[in-house]
Protein backbone atom coordinates (compact mmCIF):
# COMPACT_ATOMS: atom_id res chain seq x y z
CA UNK A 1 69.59 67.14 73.32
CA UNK A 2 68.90 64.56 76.45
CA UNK A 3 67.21 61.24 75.00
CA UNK A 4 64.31 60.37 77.47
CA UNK A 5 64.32 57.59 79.49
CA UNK A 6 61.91 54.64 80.19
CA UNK A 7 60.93 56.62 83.03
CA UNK A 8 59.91 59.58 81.37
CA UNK A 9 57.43 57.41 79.29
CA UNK A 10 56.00 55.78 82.14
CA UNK A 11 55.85 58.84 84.04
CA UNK A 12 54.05 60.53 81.04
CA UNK A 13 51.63 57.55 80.49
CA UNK A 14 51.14 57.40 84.51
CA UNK A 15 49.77 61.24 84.11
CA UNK A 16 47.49 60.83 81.38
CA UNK A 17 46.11 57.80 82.83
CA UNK A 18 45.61 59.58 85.70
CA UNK A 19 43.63 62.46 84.22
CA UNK A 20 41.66 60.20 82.20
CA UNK A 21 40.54 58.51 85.41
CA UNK A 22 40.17 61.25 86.91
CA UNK A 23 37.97 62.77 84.00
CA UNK A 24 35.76 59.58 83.95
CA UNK A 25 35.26 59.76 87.84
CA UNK A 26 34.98 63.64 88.13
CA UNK A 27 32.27 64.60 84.97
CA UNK A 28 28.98 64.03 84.45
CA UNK A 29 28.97 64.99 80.85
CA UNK A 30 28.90 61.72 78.47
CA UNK A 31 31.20 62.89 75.79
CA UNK A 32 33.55 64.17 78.04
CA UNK A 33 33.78 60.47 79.81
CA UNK A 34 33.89 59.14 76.60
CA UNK A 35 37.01 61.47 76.25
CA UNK A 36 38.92 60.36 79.26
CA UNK A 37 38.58 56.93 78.49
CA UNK A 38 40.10 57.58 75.15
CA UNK A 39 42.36 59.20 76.84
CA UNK A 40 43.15 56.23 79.15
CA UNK A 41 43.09 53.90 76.09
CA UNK A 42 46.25 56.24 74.74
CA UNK A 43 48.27 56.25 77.79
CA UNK A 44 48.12 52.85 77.60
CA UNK A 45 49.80 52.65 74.29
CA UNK A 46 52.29 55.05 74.64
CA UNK A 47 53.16 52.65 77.41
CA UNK A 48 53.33 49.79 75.34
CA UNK A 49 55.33 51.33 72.75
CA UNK A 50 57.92 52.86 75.34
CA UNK A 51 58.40 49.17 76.79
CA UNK A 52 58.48 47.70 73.31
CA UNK A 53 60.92 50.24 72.35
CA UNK A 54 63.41 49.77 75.05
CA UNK A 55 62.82 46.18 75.58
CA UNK A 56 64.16 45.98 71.77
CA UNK A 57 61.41 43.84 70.82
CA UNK A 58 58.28 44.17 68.51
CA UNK A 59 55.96 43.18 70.82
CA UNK A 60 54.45 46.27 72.20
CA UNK A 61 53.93 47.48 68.88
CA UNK A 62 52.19 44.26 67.48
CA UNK A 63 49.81 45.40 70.92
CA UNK A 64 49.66 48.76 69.72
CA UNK A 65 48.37 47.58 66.42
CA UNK A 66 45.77 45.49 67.76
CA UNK A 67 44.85 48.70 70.60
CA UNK A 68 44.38 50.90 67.43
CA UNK A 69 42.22 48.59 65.45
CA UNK A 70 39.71 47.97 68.47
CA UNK A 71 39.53 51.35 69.40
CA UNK A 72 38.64 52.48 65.65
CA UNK A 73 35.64 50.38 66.09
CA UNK A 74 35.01 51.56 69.75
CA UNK A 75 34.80 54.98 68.73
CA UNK A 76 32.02 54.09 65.99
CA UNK A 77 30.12 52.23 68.28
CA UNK A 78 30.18 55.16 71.34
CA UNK A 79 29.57 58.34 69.44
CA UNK A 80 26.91 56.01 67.81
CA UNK A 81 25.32 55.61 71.33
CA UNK A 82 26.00 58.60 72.50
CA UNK A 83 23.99 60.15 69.57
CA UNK A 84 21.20 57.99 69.99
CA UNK A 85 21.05 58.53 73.59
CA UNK A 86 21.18 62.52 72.42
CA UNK A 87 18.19 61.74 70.15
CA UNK A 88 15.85 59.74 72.74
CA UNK A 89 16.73 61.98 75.97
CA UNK A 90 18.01 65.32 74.67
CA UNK A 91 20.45 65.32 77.17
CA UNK A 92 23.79 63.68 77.33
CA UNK A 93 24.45 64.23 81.08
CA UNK A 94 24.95 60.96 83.11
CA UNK A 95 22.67 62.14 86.23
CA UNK A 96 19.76 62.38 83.80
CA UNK A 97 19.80 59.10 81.52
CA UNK A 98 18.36 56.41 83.86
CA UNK A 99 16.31 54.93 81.58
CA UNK A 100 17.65 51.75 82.55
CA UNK A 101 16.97 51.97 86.41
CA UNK A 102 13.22 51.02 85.34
């Protein structure tokens, strides 16, 4: 079997970055946003680790780490929102909740 190369990783994390953006840019759904920028948030790891991994160093890793942590918490505090916003409007699409514009 072929070991993969840096640029494999980077090409890998270039793609799902890529559809993440896309996803956030493209949908109209709230969850599904939500999604993509997990999505995003991954790509950006697997990044991380490939440099940290080729690099020979423990830095991307002690990023990785950190990445994890935050977005453990992130994910509390959106589907948290995202639920409440469900409650209040009924609705999760982004073209109907602007109950901020007032």
């Amino acid at each position: 079997m072929i070991p993969a190369t840096l640029n494999v990783y980077v090409g890998l994390s270039a793609l799902l970055f890529a559809v993440g953006l896309l996803g956030v840019l493209l949908r109209r759904n709230t969850l599904v946003i939500y999604m993509c920028l997990e999505l995003m948030l991954v790509a950006s790891t697997l990044a991380f680790v490939a440099f940290s991994r080729f690099n020979g160093s423990m830095d991307g890793n002690v990023f990785v780490f950190f990445i994890l942590t935050v977005a453990a918490a992130e994910v509390a505090a959106g589907l948290a929102i995202i639920v409440a916003l469900f409650r209040k409007r009924l609705t999760v699409q982004v073209d109907q909740l602007d109950g901020l514009k007032h």
